[in-house]
PDB file of N, CA and C in Angstrom:
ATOM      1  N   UNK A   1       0.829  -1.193   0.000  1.00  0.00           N
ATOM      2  CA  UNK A   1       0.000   0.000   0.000  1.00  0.00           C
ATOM      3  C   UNK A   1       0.871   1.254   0.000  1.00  0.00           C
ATOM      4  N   UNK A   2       2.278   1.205   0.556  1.00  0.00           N
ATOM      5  CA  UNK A   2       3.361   2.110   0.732  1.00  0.00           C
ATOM      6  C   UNK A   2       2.952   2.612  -0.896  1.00  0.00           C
ATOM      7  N   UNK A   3       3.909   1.289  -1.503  1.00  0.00           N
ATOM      8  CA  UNK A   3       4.296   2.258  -3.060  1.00  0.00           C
ATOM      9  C   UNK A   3       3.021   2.728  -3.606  1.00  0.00           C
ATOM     10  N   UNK A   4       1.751   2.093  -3.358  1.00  0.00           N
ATOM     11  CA  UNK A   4       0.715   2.550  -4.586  1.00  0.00           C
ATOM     12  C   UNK A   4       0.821   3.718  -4.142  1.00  0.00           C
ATOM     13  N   UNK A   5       0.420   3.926  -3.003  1.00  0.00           N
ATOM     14  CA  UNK A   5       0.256   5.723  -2.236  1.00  0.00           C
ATOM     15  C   UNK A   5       1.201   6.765  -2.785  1.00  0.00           C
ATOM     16  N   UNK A   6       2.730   6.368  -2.895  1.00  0.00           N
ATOM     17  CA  UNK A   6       3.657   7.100  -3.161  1.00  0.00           C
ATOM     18  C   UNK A   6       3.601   7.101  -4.791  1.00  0.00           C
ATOM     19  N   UNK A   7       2.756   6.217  -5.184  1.00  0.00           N
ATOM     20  CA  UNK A   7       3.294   6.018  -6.980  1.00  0.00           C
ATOM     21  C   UNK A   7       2.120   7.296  -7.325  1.00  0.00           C
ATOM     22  N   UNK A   8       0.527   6.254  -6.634  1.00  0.00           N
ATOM     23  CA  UNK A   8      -0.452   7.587  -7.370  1.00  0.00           C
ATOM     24  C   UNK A   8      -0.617   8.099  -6.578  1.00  0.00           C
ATOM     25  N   UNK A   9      -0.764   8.758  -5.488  1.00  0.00           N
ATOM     26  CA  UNK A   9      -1.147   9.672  -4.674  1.00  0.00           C
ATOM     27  C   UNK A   9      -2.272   9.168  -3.616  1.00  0.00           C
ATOM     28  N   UNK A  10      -2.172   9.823  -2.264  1.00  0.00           N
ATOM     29  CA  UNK A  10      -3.276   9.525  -1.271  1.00  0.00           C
ATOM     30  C   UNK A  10      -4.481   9.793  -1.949  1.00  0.00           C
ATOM     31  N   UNK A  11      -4.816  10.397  -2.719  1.00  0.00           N
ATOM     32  CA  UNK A  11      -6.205  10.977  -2.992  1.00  0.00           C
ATOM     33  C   UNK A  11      -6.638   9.721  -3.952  1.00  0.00           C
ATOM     34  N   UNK A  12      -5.916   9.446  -4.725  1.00  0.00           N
ATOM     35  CA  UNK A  12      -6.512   8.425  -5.524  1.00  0.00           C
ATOM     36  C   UNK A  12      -6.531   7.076  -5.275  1.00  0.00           C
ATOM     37  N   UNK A  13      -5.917   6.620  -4.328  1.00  0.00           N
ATOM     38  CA  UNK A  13      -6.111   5.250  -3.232  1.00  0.00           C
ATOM     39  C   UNK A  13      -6.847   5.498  -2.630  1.00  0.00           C
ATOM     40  N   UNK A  14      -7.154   6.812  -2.118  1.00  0.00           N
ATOM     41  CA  UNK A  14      -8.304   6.916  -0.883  1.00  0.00           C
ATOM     42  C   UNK A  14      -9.990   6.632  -1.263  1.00  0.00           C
ATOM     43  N   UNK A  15     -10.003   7.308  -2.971  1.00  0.00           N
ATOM     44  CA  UNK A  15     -10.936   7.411  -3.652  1.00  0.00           C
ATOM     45  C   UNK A  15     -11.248   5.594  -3.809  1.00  0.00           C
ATOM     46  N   UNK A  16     -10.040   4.644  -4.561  1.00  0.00           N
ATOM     47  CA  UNK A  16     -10.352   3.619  -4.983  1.00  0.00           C
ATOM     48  C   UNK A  16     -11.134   2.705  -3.593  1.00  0.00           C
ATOM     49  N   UNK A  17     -10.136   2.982  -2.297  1.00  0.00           N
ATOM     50  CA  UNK A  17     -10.572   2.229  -0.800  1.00  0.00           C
ATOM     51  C   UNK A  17     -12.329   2.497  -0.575  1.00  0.00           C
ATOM     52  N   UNK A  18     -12.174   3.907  -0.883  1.00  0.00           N
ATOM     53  CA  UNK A  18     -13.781   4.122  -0.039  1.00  0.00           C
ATOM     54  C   UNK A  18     -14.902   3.787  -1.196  1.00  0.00           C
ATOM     55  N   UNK A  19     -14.496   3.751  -2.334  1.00  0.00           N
ATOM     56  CA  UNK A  19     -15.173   2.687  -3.399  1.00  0.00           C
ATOM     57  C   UNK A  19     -15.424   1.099  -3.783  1.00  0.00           C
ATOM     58  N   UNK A  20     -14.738   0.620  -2.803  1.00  0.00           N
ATOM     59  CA  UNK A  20     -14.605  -0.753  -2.470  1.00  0.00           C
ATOM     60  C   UNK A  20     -15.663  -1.503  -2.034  1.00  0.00           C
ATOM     61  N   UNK A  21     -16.321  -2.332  -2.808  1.00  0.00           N
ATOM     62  CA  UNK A  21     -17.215  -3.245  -1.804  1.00  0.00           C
ATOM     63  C   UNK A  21     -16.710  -4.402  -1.562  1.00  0.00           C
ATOM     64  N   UNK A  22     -18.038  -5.414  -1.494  1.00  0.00           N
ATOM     65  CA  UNK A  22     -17.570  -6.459  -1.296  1.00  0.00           C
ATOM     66  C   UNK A  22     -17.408  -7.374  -2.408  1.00  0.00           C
ATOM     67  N   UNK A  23     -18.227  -6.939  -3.815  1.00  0.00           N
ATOM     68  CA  UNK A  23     -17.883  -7.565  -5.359  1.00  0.00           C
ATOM     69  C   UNK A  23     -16.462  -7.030  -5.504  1.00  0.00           C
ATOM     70  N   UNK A  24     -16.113  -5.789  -5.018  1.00  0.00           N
ATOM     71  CA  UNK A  24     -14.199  -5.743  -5.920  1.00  0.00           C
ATOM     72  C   UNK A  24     -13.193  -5.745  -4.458  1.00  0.00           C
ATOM     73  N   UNK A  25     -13.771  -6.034  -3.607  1.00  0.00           N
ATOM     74  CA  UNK A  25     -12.316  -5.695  -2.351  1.00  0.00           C
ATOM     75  C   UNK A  25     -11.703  -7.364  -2.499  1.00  0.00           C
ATOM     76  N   UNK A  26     -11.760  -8.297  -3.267  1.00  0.00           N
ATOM     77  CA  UNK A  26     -11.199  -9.246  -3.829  1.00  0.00           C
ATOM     78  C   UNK A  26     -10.143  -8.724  -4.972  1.00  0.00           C
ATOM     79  N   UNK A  27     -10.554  -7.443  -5.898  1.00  0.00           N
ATOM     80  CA  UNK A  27      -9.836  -7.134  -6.992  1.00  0.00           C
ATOM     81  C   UNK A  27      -8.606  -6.186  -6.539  1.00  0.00           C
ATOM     82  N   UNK A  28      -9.333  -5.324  -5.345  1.00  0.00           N
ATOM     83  CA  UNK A  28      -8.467  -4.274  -4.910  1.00  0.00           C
ATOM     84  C   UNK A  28      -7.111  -5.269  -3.782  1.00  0.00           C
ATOM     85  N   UNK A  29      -7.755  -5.892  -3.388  1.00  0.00           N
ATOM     86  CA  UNK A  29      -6.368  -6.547  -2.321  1.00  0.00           C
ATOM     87  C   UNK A  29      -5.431  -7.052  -3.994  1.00  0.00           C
ATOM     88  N   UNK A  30      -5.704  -7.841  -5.142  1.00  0.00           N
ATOM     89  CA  UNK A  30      -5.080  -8.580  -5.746  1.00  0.00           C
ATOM     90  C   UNK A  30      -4.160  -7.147  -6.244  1.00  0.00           C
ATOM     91  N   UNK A  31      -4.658  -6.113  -6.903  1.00  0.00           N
ATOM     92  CA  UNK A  31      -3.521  -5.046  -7.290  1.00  0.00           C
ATOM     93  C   UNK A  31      -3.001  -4.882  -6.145  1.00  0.00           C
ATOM     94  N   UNK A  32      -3.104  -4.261  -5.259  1.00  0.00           N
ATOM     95  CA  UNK A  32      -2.115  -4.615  -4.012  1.00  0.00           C
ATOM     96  C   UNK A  32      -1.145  -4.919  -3.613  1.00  0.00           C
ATOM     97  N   UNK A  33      -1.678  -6.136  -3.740  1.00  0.00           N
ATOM     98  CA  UNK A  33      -0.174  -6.963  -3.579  1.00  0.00           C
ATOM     99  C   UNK A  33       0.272  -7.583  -4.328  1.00  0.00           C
ATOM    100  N   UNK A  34      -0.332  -7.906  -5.587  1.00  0.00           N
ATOM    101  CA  UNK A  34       0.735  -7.772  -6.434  1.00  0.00           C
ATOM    102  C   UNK A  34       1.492  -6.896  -7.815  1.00  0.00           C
ATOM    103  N   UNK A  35       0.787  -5.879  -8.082  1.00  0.00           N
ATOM    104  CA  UNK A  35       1.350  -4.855  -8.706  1.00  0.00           C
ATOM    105  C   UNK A  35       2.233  -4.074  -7.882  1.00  0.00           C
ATOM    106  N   UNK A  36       1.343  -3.794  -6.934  1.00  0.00           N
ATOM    107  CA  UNK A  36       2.335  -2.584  -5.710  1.00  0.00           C
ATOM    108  C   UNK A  36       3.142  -3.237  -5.057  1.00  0.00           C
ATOM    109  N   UNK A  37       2.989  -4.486  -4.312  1.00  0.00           N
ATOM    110  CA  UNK A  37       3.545  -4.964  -3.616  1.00  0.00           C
ATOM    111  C   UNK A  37       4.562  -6.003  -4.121  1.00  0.00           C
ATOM    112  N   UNK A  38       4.219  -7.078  -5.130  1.00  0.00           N
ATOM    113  CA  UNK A  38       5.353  -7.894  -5.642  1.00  0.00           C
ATOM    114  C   UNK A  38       6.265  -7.283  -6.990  1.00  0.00           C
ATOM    115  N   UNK A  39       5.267  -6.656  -8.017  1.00  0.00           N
ATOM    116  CA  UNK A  39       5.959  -5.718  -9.260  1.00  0.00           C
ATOM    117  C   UNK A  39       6.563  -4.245  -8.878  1.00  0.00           C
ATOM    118  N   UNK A  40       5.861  -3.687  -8.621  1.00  0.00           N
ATOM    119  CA  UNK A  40       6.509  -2.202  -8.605  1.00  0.00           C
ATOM    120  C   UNK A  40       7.712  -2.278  -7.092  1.00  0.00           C
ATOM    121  N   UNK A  41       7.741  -2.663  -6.561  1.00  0.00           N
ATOM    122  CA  UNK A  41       8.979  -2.746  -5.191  1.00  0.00           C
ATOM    123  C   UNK A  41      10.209  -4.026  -5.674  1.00  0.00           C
ATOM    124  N   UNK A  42      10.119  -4.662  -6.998  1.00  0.00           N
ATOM    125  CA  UNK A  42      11.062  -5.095  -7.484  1.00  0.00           C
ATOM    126  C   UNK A  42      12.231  -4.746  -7.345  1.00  0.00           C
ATOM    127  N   UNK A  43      13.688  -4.659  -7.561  1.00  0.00           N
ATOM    128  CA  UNK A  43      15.175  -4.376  -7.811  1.00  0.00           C
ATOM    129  C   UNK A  43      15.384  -3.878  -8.932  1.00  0.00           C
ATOM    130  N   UNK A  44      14.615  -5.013 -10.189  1.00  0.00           N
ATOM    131  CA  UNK A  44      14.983  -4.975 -11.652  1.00  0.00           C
ATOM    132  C   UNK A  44      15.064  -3.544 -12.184  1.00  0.00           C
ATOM    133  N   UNK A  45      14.197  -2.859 -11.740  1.00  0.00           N
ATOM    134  CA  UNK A  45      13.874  -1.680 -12.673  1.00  0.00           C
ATOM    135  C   UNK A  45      13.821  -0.488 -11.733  1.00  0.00           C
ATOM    136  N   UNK A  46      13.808   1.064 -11.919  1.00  0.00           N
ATOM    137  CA  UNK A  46      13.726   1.662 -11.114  1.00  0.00           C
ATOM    138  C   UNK A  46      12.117   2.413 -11.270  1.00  0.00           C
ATOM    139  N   UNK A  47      11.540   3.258 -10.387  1.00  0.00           N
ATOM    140  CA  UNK A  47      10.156   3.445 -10.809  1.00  0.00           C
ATOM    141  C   UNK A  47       9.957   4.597 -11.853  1.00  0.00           C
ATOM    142  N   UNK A  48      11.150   5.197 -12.241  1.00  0.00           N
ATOM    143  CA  UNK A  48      10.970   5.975 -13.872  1.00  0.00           C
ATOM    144  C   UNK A  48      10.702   5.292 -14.795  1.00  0.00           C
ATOM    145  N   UNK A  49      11.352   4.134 -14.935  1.00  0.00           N
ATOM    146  CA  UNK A  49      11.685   3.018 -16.018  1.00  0.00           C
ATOM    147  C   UNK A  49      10.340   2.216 -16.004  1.00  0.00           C
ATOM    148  N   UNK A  50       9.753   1.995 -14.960  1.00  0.00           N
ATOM    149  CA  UNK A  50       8.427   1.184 -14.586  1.00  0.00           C
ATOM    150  C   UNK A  50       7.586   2.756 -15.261  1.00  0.00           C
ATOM    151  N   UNK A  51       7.083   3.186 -15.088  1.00  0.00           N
ATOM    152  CA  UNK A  51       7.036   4.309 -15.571  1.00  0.00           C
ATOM    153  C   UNK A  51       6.293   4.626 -17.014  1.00  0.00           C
ATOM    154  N   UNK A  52       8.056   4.423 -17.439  1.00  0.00           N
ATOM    155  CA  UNK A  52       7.775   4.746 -19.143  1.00  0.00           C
ATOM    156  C   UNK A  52       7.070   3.723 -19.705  1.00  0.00           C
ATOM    157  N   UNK A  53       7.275   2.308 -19.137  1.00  0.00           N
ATOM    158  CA  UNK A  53       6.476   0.857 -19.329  1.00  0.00           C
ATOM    159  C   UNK A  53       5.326   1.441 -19.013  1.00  0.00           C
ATOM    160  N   UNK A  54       5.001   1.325 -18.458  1.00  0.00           N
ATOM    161  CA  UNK A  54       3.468   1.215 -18.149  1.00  0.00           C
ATOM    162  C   UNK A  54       2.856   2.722 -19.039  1.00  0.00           C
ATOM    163  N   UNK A  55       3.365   4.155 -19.519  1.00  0.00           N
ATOM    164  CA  UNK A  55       2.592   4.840 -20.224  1.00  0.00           C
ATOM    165  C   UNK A  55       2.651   3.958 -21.467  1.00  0.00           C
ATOM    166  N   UNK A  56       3.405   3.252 -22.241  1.00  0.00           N
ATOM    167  CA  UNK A  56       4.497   3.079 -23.110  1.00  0.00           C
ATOM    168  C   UNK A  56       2.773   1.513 -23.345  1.00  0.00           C
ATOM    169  N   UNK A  57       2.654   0.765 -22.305  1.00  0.00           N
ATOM    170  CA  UNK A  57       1.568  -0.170 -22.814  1.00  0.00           C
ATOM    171  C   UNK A  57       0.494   0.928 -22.643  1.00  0.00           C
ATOM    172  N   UNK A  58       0.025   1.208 -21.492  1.00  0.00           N
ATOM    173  CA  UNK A  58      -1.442   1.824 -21.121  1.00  0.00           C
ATOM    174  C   UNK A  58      -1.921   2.190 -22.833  1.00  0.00           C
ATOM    175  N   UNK A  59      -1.087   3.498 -23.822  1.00  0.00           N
ATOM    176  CA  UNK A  59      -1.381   3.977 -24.850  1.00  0.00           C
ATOM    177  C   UNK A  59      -1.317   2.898 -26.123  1.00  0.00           C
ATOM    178  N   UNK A  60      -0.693   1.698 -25.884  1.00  0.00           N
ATOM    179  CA  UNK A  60      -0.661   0.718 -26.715  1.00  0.00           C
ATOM    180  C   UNK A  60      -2.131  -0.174 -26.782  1.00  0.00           C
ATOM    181  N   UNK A  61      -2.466  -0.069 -25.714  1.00  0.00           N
ATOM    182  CA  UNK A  61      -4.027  -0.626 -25.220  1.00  0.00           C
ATOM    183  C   UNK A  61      -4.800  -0.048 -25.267  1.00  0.00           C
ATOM    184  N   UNK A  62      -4.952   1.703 -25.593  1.00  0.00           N
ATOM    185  CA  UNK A  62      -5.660   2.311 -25.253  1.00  0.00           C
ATOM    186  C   UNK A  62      -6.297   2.476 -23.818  1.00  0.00           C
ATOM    187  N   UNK A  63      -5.598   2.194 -22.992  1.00  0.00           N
ATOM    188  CA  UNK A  63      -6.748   2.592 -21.949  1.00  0.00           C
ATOM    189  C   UNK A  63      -6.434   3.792 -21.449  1.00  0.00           C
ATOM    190  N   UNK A  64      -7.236   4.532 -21.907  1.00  0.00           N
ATOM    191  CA  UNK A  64      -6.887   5.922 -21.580  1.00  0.00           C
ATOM    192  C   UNK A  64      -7.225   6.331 -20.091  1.00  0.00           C
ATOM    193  N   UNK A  65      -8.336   5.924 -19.420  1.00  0.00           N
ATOM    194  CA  UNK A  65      -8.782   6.258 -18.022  1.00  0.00           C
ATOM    195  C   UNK A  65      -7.459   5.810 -16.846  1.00  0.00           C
ATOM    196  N   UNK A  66      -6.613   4.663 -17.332  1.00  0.00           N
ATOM    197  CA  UNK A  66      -5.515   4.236 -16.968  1.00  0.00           C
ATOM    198  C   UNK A  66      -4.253   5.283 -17.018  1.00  0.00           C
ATOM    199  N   UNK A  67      -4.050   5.370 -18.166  1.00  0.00           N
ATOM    200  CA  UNK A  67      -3.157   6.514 -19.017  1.00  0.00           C
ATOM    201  C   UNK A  67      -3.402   7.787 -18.088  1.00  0.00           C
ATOM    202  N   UNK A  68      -4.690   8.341 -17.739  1.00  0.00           N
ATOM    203  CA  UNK A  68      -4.377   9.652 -17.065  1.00  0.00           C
ATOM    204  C   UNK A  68      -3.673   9.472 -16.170  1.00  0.00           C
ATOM    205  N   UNK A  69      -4.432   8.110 -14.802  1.00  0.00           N
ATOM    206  CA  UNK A  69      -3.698   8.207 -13.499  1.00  0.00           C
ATOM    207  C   UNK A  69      -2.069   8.178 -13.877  1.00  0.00           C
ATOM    208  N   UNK A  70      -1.434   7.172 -14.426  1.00  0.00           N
ATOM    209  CA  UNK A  70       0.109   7.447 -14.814  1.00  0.00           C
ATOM    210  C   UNK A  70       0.517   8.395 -15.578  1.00  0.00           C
ATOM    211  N   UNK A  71      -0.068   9.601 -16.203  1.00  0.00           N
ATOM    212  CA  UNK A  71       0.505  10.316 -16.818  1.00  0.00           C
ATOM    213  C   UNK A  71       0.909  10.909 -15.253  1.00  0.00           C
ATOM    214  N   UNK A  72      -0.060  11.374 -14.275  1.00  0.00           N
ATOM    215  CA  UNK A  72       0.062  11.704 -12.771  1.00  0.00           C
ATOM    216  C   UNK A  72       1.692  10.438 -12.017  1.00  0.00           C
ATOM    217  N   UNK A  73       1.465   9.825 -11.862  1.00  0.00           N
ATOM    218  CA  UNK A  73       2.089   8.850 -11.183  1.00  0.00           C
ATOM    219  C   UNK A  73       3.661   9.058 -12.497  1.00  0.00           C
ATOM    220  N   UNK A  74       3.981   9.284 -13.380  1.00  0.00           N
ATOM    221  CA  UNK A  74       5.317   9.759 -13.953  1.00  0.00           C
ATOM    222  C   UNK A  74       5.688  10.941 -13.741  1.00  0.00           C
ATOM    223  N   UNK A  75       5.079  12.001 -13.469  1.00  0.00           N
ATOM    224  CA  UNK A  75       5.256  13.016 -12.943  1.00  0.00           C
ATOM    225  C   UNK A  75       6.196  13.300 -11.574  1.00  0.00           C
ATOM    226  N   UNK A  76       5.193  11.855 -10.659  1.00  0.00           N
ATOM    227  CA  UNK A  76       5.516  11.805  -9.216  1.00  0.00           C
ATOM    228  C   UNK A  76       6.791  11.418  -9.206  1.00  0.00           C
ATOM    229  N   UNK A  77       6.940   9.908 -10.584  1.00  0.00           N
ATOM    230  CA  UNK A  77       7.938   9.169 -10.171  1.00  0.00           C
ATOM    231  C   UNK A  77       9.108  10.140 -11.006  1.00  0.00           C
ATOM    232  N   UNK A  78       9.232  11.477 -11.207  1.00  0.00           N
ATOM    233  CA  UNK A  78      10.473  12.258 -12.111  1.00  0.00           C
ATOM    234  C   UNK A  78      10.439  12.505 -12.765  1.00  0.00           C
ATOM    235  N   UNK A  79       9.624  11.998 -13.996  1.00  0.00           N
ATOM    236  CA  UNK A  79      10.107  12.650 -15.255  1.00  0.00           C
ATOM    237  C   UNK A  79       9.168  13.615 -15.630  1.00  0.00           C
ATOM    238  N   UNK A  80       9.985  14.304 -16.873  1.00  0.00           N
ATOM    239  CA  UNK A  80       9.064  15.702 -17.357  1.00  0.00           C
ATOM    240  C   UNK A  80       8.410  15.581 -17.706  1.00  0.00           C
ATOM    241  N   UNK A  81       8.048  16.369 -18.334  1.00  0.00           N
ATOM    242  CA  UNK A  81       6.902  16.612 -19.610  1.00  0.00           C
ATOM    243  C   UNK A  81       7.457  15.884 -20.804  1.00  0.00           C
ATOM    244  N   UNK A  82       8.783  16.891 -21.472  1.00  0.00           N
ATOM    245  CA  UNK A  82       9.620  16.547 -22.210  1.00  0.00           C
ATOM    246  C   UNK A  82       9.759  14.739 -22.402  1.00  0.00           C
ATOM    247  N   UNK A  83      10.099  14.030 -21.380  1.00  0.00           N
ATOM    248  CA  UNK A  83      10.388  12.656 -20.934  1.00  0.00           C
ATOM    249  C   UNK A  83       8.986  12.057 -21.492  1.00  0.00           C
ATOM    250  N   UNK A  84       7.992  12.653 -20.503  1.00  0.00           N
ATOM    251  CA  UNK A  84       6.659  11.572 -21.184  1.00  0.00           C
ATOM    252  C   UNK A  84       6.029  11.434 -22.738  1.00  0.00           C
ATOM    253  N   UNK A  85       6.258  12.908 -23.265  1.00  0.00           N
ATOM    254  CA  UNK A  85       6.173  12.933 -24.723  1.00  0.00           C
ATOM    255  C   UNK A  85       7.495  11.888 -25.480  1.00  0.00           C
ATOM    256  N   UNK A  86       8.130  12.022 -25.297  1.00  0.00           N
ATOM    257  CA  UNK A  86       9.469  10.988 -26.227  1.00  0.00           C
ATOM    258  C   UNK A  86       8.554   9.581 -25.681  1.00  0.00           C
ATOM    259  N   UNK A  87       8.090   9.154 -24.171  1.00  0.00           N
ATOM    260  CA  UNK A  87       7.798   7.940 -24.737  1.00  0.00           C
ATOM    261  C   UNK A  87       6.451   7.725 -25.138  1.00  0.00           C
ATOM    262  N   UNK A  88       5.759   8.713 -25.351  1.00  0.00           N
ATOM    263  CA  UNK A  88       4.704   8.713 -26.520  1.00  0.00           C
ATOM    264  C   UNK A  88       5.062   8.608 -28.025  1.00  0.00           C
ATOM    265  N   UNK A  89       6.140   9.412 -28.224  1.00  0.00           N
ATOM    266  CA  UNK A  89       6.378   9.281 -29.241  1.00  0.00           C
ATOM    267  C   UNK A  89       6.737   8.295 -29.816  1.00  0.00           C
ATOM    268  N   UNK A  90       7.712   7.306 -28.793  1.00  0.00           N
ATOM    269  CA  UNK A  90       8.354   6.147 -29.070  1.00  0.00           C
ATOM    270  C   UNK A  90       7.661   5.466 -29.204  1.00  0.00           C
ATOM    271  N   UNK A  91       6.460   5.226 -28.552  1.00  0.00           N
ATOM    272  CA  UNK A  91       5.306   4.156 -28.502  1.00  0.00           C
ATOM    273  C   UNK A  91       4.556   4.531 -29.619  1.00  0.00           C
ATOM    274  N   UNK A  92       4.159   5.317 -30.675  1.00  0.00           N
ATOM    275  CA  UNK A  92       3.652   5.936 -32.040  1.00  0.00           C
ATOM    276  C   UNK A  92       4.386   4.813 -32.822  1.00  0.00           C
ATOM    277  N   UNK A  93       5.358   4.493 -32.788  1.00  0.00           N
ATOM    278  CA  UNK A  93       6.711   3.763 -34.118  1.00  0.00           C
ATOM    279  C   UNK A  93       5.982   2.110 -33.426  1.00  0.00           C
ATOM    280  N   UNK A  94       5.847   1.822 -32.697  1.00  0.00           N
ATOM    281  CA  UNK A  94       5.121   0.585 -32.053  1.00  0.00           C
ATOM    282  C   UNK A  94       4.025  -0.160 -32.217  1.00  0.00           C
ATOM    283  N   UNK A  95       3.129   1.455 -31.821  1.00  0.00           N
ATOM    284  CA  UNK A  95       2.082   0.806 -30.959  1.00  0.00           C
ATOM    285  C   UNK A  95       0.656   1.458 -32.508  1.00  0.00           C
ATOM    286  N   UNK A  96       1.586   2.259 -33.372  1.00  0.00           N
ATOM    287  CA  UNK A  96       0.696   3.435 -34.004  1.00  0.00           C
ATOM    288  C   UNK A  96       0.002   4.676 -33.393  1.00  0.00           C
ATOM    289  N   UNK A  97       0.320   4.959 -34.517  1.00  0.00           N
ATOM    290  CA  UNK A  97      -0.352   6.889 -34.712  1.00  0.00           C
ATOM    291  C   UNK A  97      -1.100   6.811 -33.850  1.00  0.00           C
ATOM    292  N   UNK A  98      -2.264   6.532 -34.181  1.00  0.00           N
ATOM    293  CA  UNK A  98      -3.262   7.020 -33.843  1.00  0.00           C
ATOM    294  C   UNK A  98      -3.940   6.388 -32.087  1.00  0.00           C
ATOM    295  N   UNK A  99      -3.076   5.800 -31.645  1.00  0.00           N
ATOM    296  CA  UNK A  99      -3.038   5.678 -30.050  1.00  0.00           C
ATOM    297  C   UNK A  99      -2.332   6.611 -29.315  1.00  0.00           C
ATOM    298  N   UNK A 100      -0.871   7.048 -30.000  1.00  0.00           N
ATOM    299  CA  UNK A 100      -0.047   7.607 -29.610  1.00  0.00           C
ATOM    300  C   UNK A 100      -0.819   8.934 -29.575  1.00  0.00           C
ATOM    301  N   UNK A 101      -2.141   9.378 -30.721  1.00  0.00           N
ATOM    302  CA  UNK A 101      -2.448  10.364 -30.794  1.00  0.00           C
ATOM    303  C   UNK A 101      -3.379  11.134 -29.892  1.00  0.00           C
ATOM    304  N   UNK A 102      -4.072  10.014 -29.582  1.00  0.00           N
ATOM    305  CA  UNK A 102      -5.072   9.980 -28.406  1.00  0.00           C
ATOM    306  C   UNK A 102      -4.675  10.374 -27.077  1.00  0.00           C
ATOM    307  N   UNK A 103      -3.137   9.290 -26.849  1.00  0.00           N
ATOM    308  CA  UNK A 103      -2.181   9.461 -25.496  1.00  0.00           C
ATOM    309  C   UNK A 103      -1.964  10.972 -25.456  1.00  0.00           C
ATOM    310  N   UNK A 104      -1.086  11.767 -26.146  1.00  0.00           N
ATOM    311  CA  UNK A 104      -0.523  12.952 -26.605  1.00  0.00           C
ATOM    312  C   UNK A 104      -1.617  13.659 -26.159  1.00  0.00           C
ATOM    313  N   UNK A 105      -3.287  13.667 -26.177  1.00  0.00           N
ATOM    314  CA  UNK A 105      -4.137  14.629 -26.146  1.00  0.00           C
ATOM    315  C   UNK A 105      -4.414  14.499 -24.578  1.00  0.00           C
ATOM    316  N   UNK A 106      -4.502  13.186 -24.461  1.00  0.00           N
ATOM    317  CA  UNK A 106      -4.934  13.248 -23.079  1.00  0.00           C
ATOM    318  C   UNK A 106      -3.839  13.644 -22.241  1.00  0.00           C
ATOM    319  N   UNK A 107      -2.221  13.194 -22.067  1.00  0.00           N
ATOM    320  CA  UNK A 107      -1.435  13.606 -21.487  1.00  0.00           C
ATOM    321  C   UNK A 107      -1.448  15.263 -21.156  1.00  0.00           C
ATOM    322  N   UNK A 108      -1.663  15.919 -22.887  1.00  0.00           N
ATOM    323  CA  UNK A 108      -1.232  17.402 -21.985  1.00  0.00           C
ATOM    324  C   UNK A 108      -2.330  17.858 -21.350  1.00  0.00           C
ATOM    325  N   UNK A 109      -3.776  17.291 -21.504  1.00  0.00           N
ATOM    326  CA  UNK A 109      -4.945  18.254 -20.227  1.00  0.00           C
ATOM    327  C   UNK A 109      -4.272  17.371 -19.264  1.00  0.00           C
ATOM    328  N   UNK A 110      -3.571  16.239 -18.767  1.00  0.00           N
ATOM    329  CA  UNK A 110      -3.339  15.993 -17.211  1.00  0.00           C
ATOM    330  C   UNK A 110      -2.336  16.946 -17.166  1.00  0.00           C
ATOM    331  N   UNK A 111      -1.540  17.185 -18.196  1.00  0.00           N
ATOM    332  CA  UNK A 111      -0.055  18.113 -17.561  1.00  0.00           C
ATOM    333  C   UNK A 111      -0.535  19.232 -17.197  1.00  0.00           C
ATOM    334  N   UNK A 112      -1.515  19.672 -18.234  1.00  0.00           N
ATOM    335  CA  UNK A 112      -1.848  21.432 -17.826  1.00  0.00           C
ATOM    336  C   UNK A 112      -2.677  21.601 -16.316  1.00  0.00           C
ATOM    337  N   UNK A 113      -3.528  20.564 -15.978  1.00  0.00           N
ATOM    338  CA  UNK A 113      -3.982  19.984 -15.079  1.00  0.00           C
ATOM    339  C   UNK A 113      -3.111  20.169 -13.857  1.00  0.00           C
ATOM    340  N   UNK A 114      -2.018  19.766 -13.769  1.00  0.00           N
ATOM    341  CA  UNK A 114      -0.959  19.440 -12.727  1.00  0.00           C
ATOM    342  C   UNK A 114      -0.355  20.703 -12.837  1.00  0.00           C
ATOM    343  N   UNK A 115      -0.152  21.580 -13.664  1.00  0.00           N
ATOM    344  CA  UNK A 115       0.938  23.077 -13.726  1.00  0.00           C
ATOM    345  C   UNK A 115      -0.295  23.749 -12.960  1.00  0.00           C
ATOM    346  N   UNK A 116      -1.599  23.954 -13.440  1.00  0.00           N
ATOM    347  CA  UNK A 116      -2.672  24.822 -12.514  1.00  0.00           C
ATOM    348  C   UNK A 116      -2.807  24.496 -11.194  1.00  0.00           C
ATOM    349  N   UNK A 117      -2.398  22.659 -10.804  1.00  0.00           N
ATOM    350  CA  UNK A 117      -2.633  22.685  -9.480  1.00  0.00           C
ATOM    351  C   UNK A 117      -1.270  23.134  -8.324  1.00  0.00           C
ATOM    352  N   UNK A 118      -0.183  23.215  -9.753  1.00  0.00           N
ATOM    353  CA  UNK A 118       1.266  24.265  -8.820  1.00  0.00           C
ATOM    354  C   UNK A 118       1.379  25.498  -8.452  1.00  0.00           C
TER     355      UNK A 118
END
């Protein structure tokens, strides 16, 4: 629960907890412990690098509702603006245009999003 908190923020764990019943508090313990708890607290990788992975699929999959919270959570974990666009861009040569294009739109209302809330 450490890293999710520190990856996306208290507000958005707090939101997912007090949304919890008893159909998903089976789904919410499984990210838990093992995204937060066995993947992301790994050695292998550091959490920039986890990071660019995870914008790098989210926009490959389209899931954009996904894609916002980590455009937030890359921010947290360091990198720029600058940084998250290259791996949009990189993921365009991959994943195609027109995901990458979608990512790109949604990324900058979270960025502009995050500069208004500085």
């Amino acid at each position: 629960m450490r890293v999710r908190r520190e990856v996306l923020g208290d507000a958005h764990v707090d939101r997912s907890a007090a949304g919890t019943t008893d159909f998903t508090a089976p789904f919410q313990d499984f990210i838990t412990r093992v995204a937060w708890g066995d993947v992301w607290t790994r050695d292998g990788l550091d959490r920039r690098t986890r990071s660019c992975i995870t914008l790098a699929v989210l926009t490959a999959l389209g899931r954009e509702g996904e894609l916002a919270l980590h455009v937030r959570a890359a921010r947290r974990n360091g990198l720029t603006p600058a940084e998250i666009g290259e791996v949009l861009l990189h993921t365009a040569v991959y994943a195609g245009v027109p995901a990458a294009n979608a990512a790109f739109q949604l990324a900058q209302r979270v960025l502009d999003e995050l500069e208004d809330e500085a």
